[in-house]
Protein backbone atom coordinates (compact mmCIF):
# COMPACT_ATOMS: atom_id res chain seq x y z
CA UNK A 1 78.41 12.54 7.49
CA UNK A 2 74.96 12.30 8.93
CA UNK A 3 72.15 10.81 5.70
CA UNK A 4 69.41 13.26 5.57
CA UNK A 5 65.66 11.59 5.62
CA UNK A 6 64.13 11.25 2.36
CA UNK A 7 61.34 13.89 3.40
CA UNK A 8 64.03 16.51 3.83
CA UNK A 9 65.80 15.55 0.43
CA UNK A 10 62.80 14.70 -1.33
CA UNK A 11 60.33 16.94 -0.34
CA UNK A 12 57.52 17.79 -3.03
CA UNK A 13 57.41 13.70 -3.52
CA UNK A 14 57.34 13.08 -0.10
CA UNK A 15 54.18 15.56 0.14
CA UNK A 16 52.78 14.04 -2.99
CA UNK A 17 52.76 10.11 -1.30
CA UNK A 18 51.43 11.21 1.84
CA UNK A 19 48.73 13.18 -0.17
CA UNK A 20 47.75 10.43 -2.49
CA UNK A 21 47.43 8.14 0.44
CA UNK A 22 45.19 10.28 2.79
CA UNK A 23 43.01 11.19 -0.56
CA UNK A 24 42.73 7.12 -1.09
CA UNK A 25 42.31 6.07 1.84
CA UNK A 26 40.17 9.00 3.06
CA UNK A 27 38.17 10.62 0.73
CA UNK A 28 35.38 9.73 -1.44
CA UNK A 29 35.32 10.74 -5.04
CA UNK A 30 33.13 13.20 -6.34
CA UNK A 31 31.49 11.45 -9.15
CA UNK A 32 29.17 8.85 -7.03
CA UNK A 33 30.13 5.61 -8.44
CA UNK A 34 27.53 2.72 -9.64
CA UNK A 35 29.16 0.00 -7.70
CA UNK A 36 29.90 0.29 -3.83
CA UNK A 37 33.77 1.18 -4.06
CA UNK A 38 36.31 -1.29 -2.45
CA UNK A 39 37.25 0.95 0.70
CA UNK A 40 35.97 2.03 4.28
CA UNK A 41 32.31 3.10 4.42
CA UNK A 42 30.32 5.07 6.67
CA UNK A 43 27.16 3.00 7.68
CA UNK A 44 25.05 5.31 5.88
CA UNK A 45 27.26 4.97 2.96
CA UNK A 46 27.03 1.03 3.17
CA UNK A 47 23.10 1.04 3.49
CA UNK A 48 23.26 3.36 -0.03
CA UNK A 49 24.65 0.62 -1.55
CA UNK A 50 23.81 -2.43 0.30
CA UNK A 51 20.01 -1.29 0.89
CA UNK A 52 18.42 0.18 -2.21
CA UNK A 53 18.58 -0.81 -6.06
CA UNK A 54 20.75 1.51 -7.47
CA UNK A 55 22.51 4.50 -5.23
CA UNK A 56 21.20 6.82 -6.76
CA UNK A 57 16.73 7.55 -6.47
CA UNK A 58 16.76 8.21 -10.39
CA UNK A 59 18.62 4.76 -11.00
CA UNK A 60 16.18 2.83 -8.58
CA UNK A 61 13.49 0.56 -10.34
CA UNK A 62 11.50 0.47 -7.51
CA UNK A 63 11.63 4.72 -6.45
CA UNK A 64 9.21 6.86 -8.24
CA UNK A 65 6.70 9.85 -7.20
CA UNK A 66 3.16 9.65 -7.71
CA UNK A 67 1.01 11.77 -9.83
CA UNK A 68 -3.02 11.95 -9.39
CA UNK A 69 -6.05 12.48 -11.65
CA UNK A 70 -9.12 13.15 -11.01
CA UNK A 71 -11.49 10.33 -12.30
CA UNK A 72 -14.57 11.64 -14.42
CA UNK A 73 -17.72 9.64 -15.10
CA UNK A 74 -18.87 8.85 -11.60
CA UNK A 75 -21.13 10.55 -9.27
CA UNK A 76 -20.69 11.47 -5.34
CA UNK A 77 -24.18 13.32 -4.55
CA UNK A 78 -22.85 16.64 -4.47
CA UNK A 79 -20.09 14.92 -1.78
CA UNK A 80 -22.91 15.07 0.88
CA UNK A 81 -21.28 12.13 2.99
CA UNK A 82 -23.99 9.60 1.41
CA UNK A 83 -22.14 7.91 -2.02
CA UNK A 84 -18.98 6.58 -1.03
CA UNK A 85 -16.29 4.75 -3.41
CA UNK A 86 -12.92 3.18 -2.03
CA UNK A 87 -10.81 0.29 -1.87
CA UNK A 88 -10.49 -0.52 -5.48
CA UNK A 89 -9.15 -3.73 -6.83
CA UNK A 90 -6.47 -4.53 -8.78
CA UNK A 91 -7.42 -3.65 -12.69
CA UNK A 92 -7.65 -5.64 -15.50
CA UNK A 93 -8.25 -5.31 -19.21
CA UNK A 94 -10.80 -7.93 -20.61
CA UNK A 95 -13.13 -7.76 -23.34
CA UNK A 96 -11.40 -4.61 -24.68
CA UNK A 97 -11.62 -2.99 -21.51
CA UNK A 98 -10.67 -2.43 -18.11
CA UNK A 99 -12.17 -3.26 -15.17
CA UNK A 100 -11.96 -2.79 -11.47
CA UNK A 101 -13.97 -3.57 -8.37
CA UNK A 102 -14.81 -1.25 -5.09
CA UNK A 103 -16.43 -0.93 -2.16
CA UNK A 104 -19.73 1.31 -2.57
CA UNK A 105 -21.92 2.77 -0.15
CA UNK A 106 -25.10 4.84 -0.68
CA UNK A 107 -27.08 5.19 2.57
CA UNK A 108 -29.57 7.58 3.64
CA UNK A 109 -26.42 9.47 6.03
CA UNK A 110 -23.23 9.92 6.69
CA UNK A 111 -21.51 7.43 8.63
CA UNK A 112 -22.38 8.05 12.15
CA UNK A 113 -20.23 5.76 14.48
CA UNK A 114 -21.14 2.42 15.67
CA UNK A 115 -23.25 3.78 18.64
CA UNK A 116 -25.40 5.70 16.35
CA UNK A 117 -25.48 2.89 13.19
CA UNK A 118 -28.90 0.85 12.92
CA UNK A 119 -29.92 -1.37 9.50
CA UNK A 120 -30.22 2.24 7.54
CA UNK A 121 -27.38 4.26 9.35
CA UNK A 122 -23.57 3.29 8.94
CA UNK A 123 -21.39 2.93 11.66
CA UNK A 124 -17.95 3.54 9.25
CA UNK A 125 -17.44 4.54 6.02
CA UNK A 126 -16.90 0.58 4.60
CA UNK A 127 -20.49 -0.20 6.51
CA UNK A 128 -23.94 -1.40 4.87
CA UNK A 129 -21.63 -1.24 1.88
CA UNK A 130 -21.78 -3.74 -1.70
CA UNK A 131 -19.19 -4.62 -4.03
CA UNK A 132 -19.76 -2.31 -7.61
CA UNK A 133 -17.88 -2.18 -10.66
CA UNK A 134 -17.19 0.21 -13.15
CA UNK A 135 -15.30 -0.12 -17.10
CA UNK A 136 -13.18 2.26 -18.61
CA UNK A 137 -11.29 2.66 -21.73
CA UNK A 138 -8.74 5.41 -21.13
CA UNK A 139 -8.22 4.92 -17.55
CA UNK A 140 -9.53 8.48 -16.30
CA UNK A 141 -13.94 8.10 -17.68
CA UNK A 142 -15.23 5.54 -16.19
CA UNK A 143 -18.71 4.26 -16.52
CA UNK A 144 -20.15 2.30 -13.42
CA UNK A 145 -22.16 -0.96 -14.60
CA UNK A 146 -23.64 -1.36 -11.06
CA UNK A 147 -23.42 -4.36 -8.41
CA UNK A 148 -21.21 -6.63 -8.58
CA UNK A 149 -21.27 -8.77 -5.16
CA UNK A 150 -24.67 -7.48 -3.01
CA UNK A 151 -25.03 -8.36 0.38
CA UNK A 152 -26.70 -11.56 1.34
CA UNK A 153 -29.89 -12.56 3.22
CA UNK A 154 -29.26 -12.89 7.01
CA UNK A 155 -27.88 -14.98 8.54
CA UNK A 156 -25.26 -15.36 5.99
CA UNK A 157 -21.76 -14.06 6.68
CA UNK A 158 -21.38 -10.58 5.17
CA UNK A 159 -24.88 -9.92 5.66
CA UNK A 160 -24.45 -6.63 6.94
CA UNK A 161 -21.43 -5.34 4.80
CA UNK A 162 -19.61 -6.40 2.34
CA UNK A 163 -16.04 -4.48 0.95
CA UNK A 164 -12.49 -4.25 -0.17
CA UNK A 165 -12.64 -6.62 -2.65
CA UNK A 166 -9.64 -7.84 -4.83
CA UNK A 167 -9.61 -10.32 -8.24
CA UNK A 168 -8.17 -13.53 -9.25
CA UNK A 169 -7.91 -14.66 -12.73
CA UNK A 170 -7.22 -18.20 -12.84
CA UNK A 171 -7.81 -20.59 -15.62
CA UNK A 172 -9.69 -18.75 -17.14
CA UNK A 173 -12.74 -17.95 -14.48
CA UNK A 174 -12.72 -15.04 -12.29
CA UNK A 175 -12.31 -15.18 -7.99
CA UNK A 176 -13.38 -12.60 -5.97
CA UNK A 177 -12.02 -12.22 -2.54
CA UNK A 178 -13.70 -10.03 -0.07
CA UNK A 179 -14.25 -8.99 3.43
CA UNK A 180 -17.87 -10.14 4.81
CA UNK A 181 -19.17 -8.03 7.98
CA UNK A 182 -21.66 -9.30 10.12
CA UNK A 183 -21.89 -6.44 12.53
CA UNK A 184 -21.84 -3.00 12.30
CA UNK A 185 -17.77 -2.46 12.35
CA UNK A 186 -16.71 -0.38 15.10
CA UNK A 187 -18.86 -2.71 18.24
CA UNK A 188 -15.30 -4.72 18.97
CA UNK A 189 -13.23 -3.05 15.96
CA UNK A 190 -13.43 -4.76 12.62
CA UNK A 191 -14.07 -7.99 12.97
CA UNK A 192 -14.70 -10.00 9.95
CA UNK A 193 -13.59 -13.03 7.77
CA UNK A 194 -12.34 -13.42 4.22
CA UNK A 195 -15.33 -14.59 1.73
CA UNK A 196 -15.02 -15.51 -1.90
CA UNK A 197 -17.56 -15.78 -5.15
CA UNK A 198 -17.03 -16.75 -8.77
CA UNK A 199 -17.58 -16.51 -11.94
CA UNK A 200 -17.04 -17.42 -15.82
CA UNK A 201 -16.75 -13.57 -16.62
CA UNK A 202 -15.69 -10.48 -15.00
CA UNK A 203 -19.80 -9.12 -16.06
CA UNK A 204 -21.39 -11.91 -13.40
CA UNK A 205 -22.82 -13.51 -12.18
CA UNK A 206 -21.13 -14.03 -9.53
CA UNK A 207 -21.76 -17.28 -7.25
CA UNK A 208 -20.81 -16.98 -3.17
CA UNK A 209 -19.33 -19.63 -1.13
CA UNK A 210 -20.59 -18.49 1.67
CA UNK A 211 -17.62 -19.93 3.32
CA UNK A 212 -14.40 -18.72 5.11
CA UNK A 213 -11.62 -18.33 2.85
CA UNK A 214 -8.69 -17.30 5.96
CA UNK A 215 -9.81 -18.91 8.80
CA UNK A 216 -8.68 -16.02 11.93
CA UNK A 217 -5.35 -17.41 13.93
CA UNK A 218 -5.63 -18.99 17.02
CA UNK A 219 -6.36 -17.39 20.37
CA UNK A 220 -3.67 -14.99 21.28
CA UNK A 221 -2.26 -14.63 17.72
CA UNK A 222 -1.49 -11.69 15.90
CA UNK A 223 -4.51 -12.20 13.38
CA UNK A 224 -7.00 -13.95 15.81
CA UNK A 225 -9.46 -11.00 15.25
CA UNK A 226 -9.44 -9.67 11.90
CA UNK A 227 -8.24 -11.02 8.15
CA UNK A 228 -8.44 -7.57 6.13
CA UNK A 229 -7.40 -6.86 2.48
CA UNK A 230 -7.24 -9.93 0.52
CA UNK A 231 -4.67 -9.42 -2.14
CA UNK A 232 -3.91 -12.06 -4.49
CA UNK A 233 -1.49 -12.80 -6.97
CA UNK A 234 -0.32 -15.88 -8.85
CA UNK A 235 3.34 -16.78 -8.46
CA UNK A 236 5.57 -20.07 -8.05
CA UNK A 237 2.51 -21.82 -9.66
CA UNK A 238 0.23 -20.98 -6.46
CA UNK A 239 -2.32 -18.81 -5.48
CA UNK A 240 -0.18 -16.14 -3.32
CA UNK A 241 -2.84 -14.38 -0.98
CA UNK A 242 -1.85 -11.67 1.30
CA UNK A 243 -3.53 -10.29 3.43
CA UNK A 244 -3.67 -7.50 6.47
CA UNK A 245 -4.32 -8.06 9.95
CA UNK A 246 -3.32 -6.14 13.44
CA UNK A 247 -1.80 -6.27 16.80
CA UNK A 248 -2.76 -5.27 20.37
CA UNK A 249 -6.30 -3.80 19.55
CA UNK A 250 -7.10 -0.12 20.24
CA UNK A 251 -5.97 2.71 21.13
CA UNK A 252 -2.68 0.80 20.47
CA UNK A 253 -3.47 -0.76 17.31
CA UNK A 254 -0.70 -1.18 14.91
CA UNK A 255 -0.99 -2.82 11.47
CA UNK A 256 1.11 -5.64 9.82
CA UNK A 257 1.04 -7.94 6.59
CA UNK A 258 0.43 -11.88 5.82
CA UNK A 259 0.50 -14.31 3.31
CA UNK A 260 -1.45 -17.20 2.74
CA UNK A 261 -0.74 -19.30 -0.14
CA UNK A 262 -2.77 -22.18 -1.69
CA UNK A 263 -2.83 -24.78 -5.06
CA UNK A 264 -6.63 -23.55 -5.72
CA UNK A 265 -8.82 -20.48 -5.53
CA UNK A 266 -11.27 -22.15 -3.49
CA UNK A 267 -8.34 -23.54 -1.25
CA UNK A 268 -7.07 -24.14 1.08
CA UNK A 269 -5.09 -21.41 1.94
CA UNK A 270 -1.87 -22.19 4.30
CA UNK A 271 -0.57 -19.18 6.01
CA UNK A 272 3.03 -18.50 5.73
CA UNK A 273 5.03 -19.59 9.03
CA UNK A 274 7.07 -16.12 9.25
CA UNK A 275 3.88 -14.31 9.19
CA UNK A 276 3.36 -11.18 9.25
CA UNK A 277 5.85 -11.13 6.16
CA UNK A 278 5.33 -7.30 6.44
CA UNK A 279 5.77 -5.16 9.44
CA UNK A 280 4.37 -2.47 8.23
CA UNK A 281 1.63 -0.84 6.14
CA UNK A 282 -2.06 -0.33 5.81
CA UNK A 283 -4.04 -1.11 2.91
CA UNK A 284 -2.72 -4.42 0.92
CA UNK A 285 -1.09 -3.27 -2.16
CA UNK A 286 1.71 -5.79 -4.22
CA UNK A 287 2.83 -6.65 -7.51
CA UNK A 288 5.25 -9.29 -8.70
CA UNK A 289 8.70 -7.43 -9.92
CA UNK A 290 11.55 -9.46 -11.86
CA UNK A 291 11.89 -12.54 -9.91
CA UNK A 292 9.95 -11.73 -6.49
CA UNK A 293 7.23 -9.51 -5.02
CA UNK A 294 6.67 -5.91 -4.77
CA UNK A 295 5.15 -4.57 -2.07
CA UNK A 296 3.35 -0.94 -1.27
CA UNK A 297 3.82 -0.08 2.50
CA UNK A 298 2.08 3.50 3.51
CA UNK A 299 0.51 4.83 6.93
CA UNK A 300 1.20 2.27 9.50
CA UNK A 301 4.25 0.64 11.05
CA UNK A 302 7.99 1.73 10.95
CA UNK A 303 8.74 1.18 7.65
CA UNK A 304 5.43 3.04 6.22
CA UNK A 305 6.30 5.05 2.85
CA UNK A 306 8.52 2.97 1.41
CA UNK A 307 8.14 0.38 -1.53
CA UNK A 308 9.44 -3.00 -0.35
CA UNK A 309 11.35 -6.14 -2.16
CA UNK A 310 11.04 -10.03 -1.78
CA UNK A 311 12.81 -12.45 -4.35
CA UNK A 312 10.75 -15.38 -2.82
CA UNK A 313 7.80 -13.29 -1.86
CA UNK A 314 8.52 -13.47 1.34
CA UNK A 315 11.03 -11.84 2.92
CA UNK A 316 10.60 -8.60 2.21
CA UNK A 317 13.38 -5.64 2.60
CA UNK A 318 13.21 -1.76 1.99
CA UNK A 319 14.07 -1.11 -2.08
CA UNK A 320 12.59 2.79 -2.02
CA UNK A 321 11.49 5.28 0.49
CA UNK A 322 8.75 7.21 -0.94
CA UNK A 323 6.51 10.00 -0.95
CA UNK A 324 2.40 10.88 -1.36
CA UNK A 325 1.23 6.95 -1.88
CA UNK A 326 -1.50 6.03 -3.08
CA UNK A 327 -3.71 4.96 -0.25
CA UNK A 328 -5.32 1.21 -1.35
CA UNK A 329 -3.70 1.01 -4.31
CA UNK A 330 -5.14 -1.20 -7.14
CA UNK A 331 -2.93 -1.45 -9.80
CA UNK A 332 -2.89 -2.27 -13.38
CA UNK A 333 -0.86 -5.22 -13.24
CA UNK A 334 -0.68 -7.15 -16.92
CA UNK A 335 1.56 -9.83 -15.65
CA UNK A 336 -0.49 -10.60 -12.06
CA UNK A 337 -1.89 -14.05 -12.95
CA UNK A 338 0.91 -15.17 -15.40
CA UNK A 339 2.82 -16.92 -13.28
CA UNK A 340 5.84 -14.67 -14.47
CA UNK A 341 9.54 -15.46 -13.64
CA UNK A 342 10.13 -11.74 -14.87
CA UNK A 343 7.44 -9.47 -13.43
CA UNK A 344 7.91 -5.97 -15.56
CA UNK A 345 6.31 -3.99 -12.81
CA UNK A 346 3.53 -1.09 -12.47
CA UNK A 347 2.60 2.40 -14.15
CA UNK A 348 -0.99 3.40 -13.12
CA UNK A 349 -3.89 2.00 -10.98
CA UNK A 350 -6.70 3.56 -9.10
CA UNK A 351 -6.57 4.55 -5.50
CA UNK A 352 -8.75 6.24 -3.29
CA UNK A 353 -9.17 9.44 -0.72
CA UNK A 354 -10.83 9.32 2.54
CA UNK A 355 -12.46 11.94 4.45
CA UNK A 356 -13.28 13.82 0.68
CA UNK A 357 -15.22 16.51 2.11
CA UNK A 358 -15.14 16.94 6.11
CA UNK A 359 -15.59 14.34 8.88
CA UNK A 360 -19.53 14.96 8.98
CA UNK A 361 -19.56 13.82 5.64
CA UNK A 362 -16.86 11.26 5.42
CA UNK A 363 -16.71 9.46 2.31
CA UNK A 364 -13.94 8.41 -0.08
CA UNK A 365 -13.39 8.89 -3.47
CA UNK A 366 -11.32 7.22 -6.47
CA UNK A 367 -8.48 8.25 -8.25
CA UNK A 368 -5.68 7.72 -10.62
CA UNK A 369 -2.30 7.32 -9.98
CA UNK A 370 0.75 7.38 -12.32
CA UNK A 371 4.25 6.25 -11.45
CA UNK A 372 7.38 5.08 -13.11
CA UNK A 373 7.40 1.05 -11.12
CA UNK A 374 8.06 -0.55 -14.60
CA UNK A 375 11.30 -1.93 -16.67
CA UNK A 376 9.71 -1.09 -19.54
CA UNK A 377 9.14 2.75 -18.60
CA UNK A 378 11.80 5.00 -18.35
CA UNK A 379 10.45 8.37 -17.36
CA UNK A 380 12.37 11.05 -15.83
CA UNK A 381 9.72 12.82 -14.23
CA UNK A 382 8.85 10.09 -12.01
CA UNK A 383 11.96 10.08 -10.42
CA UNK A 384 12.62 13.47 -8.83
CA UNK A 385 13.88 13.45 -5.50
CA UNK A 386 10.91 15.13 -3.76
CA UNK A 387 8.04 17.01 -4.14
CA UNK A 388 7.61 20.86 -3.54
CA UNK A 389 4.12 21.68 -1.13
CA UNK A 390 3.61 25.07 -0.72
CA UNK A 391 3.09 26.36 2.98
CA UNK A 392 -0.51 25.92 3.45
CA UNK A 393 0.21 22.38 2.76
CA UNK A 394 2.24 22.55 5.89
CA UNK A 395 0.35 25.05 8.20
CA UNK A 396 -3.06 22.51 7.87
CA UNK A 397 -1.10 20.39 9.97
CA UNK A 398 -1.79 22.63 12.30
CA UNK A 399 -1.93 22.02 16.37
CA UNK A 400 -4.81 20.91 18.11
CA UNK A 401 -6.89 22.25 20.86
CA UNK A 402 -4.97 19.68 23.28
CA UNK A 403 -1.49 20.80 21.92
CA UNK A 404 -2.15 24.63 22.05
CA UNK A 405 -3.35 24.36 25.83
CA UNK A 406 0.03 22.25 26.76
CA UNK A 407 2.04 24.59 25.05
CA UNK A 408 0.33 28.25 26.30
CA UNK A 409 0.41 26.19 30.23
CA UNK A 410 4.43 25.64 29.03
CA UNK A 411 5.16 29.29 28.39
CA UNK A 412 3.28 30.63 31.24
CA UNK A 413 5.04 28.17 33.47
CA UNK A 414 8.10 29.61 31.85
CA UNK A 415 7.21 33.75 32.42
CA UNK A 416 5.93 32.94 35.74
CA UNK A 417 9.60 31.29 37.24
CA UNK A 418 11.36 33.83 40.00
């Protein structure tokens, strides 16, 4: 007598073990779990886990969307290209009050290109430019108290321009780092070395150094023209300045991150030996986060819109990718200058908007931002997967007059084949 297989005797269980295998082996269950599960992965799966803080946007510390408000309080001369505001600072609350730092410009025009610029005529939007300062209570009115850092006498460095400044608490006096111009920006690019002034209150006065904070790299280094965006922050009991610089020069010019890092404001600074510590991003924007660094990374580079992670403040991986950020960010950052083992992370800061009006009267503007960066904030609405533009959103992304001629010379190439 022949013995029948267990598949023909057996058959429901013999269905149900082959089932249960290909579902376990196979399949991936529908509830997404926390943790990455113990079986084979798809890349993309991996990275999910592997990659980000939590799987899921909503569970990420470091995702979030942005929200803007329009500040109230200052004035932009009807937007008429002459009053310009941007780059603000990192904010602080002192003196029951908080404070931030900007570039300001009010010329007699518009900025008019380096070709054009003279001592009364700016060549870019950052030129002939001081350092103000305004106070707020609320965040949103803010009242402008006037100069903060004016330009010095020639010859000094910074003598034409000086901008993008960013603050330093530190034992109780207050560092500004800036960047000085000497030229009109825009002759060989933008050009122009890290200065630094001080003072016993964030009011003034503040005394200048008059002396180069980041010396430029070496011949035929990444940062051996320009030392942009000084950004510091206190952490590992140093002085943790980053800072931006760029590759190649123009048209080709991409955009990359540094660190310099020093016992003392006044220095001096050593730069990092993995420099640039960020391949990507524009204006300088971080903030510590548990035990490392946060970093902002929009516009430039590969990795631009997305919100980047360092435990040791230096190397930096992709936590978040992100949508609408704010363009210099200064945030309000309670914990900057603690020296924090536990940074708790961001929820609002001031950021600004280029090109305000139209291009023949480019200026910037500030603004608030809101976000959910913070373990102390848990807020829903800051965590939605994307945000909804309506069409004309799209269609201003419209061709150009280069693009429409290439594509009309495609079609006719196509009607006219035999």
């Amino acid at each position: 007598m022949k013995t029948l297989k267990s598949s023909l005797l057996f058959p429901t269980l013999s269905f149900f073990l082959v089932s249960t295998l290909y579902v376990s082996a196979q399949t991936f269950p529908f509830t997404l779990p926390a943790e990455k599960p113990n079986q084979p992965l798809s890349a993309s799966m991996s990275r999910n886990y592997d990659n980000y803080m939590a799987p899921r946007p909503e569970n990420n510390e470091l995702y979030t969307q942005f929200k803007y408000t329009e500040l109230k309080g200052l004035d932009y001369n009807n937007h008429d290209g002459t009053i310009s505001r941007r780059d603000p600072s990192k904010i602080i609350f002192e003196n029951g009050k908080y404070y931030v730092w900007y570039t300001y410009r009010h010329t007699a025009t518009p900025p008019k290109g380096a070709k054009l610029a003279t001592e009364t005529i700016p060549s870019a939007d950052w030129d002939l430019a001081e350092i103000w300062y305004s106070t707020s209570t609320d965040g949103i009115t803010w009242e402008e108290q006037g100069v903060a850092i004016p330009r010095p006498p020639k010859p000094n460095l910074g003598h034409r321009s000086v901008s993008t400044a960013d603050i330093l608490k530190w034992k109780d006096k207050y560092y500004m780092y800036y960047q000085g111009f000497s030229e009109a920006s825009g002759l060989r690019g933008d050009d122009c070395p890290v200065l630094m002034s001080y003072s016993d209150s964030p009011d003034g006065p503040w005394t200048t150094t008059n002396k180069i904070v980041i010396p430029n790299g070496p011949k035929d280094t990444w940062d051996q023209y320009s030392i942009h965006d000084p950004y510091p922050l206190v952490y590992k009991d140093k002085i943790y300045l980053y800072y931006k610089s760029d590759f190649d020069g123009q048209p080709e010019l991409i955009r990359m991150q540094g660190l310099a890092t020093a016992d003392n404001p006044l220095g001096p600074f050593t730069k990092s030996n993995l420099n640039p510590v960020l391949t990507s991003g524009h204006e300088t924007t971080l903030f510590p986060f548990k035990e490392g660094i946060a970093a902002f990374t929009i516009r430039d580079g590969n990795e631009h819109n997305t919100i980047q992670f360092a435990k040791d403040g230096v190397n930096f991986e992709i936590a978040s990718i992100v949508e609408m950020m704010p363009a210099a960010a200064g945030p309000y950052i309670p914990d900057a200058y603690t020296n924090t083992k536990n940074g708790r992370g961001i929820t609002w800061g001031l950021s600004h908007f280029t090109n305000a009006t139209t291009w023949d009267k480019n200026h910037a503007i500030l603004a608030r931002f809101d976000c959910d960066l913070s373990l102390d904030v848990n807020d829903p609405d800051m965590k939605k997967h994307h945000v909804y533009l309506r069409p004309e959103t799209y269609f201003k992304q419209g061709l150009n007059p280069k693009q429409k001629k290439r594509i009309t010379e495609e079609n006719n190439a196509v009607l006219n084949q035999k």
